[in-house]
N, C-alpha and C. Protein backbone atom coordinates (compact mmCIF):
# COMPACT_ATOMS: atom_id res chain seq x y z
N UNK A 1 21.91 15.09 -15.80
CA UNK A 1 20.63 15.39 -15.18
C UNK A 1 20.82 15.55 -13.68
N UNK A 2 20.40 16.72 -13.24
CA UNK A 2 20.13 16.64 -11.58
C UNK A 2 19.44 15.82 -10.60
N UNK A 3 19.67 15.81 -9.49
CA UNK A 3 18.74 14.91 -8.98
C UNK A 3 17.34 15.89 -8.47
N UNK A 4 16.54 15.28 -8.56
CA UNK A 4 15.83 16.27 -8.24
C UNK A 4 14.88 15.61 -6.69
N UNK A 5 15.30 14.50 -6.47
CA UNK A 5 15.02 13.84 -5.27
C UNK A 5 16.13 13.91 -4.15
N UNK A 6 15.90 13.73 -2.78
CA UNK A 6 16.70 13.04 -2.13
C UNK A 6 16.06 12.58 -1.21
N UNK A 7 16.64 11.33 -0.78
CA UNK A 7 16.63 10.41 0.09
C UNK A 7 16.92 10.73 1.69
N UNK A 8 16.10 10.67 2.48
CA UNK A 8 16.63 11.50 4.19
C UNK A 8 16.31 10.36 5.20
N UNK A 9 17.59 9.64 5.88
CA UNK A 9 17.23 8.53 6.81
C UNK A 9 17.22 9.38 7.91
N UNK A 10 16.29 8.60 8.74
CA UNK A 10 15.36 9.04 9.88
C UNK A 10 15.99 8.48 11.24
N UNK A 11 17.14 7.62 11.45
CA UNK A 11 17.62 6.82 12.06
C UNK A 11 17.90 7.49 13.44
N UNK A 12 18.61 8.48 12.81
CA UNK A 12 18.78 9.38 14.42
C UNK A 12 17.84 9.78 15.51
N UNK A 13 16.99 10.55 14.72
CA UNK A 13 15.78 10.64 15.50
C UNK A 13 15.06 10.07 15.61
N UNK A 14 14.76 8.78 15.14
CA UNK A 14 14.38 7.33 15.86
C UNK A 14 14.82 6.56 16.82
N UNK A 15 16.06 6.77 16.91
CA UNK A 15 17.41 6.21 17.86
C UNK A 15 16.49 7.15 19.49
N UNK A 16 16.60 8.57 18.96
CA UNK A 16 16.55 8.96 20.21
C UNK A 16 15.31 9.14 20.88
N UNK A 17 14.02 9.14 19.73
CA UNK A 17 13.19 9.22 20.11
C UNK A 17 12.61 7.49 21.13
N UNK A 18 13.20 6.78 20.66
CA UNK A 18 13.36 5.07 21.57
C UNK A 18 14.27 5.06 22.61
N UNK A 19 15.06 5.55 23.00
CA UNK A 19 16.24 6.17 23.82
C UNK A 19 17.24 4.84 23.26
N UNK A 20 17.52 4.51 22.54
CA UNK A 20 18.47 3.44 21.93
C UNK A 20 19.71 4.02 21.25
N UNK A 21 20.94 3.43 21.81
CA UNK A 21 22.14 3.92 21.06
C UNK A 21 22.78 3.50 19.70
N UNK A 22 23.39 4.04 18.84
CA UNK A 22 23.42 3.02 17.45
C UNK A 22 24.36 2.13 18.25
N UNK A 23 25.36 1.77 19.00
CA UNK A 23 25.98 0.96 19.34
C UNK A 23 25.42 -0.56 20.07
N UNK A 24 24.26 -0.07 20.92
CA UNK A 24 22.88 -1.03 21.14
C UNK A 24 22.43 -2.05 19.64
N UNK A 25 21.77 -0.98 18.94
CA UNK A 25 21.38 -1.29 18.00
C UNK A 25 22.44 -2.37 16.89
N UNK A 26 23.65 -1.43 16.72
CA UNK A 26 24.40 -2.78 16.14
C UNK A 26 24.81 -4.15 16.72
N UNK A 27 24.84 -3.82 18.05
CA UNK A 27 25.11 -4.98 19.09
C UNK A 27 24.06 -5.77 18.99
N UNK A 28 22.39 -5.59 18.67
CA UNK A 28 21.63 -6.50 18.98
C UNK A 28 20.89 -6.65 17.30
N UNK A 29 21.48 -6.23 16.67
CA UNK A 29 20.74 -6.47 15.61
C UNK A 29 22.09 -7.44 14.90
N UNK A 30 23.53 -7.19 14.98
CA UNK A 30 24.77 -7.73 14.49
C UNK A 30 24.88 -7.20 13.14
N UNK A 31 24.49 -6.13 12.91
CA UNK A 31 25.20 -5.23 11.63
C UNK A 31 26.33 -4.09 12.28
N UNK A 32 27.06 -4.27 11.58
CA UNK A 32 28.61 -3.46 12.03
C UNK A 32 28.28 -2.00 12.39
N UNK A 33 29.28 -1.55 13.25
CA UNK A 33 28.95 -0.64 13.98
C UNK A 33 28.71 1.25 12.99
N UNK A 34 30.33 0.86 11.65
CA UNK A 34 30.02 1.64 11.02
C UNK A 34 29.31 1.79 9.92
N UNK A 35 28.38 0.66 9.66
CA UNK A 35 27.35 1.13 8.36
C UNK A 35 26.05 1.80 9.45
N UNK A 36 26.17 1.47 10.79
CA UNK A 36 24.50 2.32 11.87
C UNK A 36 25.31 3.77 11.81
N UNK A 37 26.41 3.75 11.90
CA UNK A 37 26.82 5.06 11.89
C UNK A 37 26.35 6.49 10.40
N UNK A 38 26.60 5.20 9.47
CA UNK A 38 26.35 6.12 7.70
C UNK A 38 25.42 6.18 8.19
N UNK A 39 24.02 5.34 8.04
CA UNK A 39 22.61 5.65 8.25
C UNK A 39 22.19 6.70 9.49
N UNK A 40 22.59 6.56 10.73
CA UNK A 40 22.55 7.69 11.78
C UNK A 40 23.40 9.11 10.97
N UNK A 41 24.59 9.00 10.47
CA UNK A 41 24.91 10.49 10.47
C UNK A 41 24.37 10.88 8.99
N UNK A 42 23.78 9.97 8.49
CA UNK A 42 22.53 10.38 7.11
C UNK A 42 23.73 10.65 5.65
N UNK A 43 25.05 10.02 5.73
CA UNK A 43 25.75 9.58 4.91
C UNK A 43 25.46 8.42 3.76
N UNK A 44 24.12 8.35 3.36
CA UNK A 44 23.94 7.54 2.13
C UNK A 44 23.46 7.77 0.50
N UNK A 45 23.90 9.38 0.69
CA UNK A 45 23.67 9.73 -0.87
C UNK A 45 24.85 9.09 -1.65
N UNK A 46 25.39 8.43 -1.96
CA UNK A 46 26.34 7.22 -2.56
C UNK A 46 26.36 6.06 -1.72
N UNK A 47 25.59 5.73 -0.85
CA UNK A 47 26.25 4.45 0.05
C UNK A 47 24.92 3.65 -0.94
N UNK A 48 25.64 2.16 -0.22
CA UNK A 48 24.57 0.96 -0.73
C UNK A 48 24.21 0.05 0.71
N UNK A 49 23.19 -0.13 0.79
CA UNK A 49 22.60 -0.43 1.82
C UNK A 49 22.36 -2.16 1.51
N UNK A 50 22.46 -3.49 2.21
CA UNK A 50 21.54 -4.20 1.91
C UNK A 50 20.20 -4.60 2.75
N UNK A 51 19.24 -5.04 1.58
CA UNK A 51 17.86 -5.02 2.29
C UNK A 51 17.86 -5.81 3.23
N UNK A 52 18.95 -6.79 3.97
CA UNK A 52 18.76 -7.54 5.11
C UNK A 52 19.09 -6.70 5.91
N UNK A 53 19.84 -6.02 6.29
CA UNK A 53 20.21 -4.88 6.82
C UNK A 53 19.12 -3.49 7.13
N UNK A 54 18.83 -3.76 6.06
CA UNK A 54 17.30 -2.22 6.10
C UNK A 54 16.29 -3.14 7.42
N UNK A 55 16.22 -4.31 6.86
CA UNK A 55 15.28 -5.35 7.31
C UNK A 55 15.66 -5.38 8.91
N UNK A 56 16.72 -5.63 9.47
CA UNK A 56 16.56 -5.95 10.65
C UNK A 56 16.41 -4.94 11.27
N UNK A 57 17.23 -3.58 10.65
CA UNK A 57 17.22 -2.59 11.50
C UNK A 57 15.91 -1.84 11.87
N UNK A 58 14.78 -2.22 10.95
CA UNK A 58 13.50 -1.39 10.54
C UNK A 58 12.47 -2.91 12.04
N UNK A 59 12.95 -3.68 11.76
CA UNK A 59 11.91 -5.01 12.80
C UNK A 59 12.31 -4.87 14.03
N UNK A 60 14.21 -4.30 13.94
CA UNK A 60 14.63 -4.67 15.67
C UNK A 60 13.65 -3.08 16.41
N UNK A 61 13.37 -2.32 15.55
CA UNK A 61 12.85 -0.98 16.07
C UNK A 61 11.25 -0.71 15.90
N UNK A 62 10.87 -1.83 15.16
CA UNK A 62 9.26 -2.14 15.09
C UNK A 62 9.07 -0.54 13.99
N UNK A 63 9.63 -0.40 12.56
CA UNK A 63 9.21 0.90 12.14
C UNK A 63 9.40 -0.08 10.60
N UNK A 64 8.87 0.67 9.63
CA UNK A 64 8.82 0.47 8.45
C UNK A 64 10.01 1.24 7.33
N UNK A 65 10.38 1.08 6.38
CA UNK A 65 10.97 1.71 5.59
C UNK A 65 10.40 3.16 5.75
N UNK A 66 9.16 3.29 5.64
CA UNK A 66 8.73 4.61 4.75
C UNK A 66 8.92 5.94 6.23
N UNK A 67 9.25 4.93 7.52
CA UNK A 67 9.58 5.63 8.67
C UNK A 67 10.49 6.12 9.05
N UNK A 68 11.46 4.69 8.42
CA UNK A 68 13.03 5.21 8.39
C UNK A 68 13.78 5.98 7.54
N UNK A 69 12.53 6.14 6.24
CA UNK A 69 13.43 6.85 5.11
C UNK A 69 12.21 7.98 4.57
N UNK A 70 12.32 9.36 4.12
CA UNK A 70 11.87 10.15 3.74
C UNK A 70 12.33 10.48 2.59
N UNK A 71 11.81 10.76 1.15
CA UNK A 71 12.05 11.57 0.23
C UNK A 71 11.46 12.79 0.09
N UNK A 72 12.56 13.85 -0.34
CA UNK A 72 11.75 14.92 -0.41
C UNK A 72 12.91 15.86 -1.41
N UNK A 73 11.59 16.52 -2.15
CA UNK A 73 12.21 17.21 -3.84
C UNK A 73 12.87 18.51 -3.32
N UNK A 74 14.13 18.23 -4.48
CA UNK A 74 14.89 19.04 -3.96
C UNK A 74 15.26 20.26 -4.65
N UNK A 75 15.87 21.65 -4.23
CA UNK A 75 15.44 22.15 -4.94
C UNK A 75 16.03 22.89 -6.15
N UNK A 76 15.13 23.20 -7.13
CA UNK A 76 15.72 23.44 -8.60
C UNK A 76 16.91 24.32 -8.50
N UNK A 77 18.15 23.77 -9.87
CA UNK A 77 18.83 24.93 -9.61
C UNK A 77 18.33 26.25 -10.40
N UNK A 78 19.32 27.08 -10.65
CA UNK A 78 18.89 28.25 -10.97
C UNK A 78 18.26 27.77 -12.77
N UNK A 79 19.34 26.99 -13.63
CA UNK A 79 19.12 26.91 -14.96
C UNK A 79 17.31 26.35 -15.08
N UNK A 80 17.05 25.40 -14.12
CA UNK A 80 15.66 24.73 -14.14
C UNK A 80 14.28 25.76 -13.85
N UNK A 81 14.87 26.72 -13.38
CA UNK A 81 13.57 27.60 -12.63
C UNK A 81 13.07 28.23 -14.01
């Protein structure tokens, strides 16, 4: 079965829209430098995230999940149309 979802983290342009660097951010939140990196370069269609991790990063930036993360349908291949 296809996916017919995907998942789009928002991290980057949250980063910049706060003027905050992910290196800031891992420094003051203490999650390692390269899991801010997966989430900034939007590398988590196989990654696993944990929710303490979603958690600090979403409080140290005052935003919610549904801010940091977007779903949006993706689109059919040719056999589905």
């Amino acid at each position: 079965m296809d996916n017919k979802y995907t998942l789009i983290c928002n991290l980057k342009v949250i980063l910049e829209e706060k003027n905050i660097t992910a290196y800031r951010l891992s420094k003051d939140t203490g999650e390692r430098i390269g899991t801010i990196y997966k989430l900034v370069d939007g590398k988590i269609e196989d990654a696993r995230f944990p929710a303490t991790l979603l958690a600090n990063v979403c409080g140290y930036l005052n935003i919610t999940m549904g801010e940091l993360f977007t779903v949006i349908q993706s689109e059919k291949t040719v056999e589905e149309k």
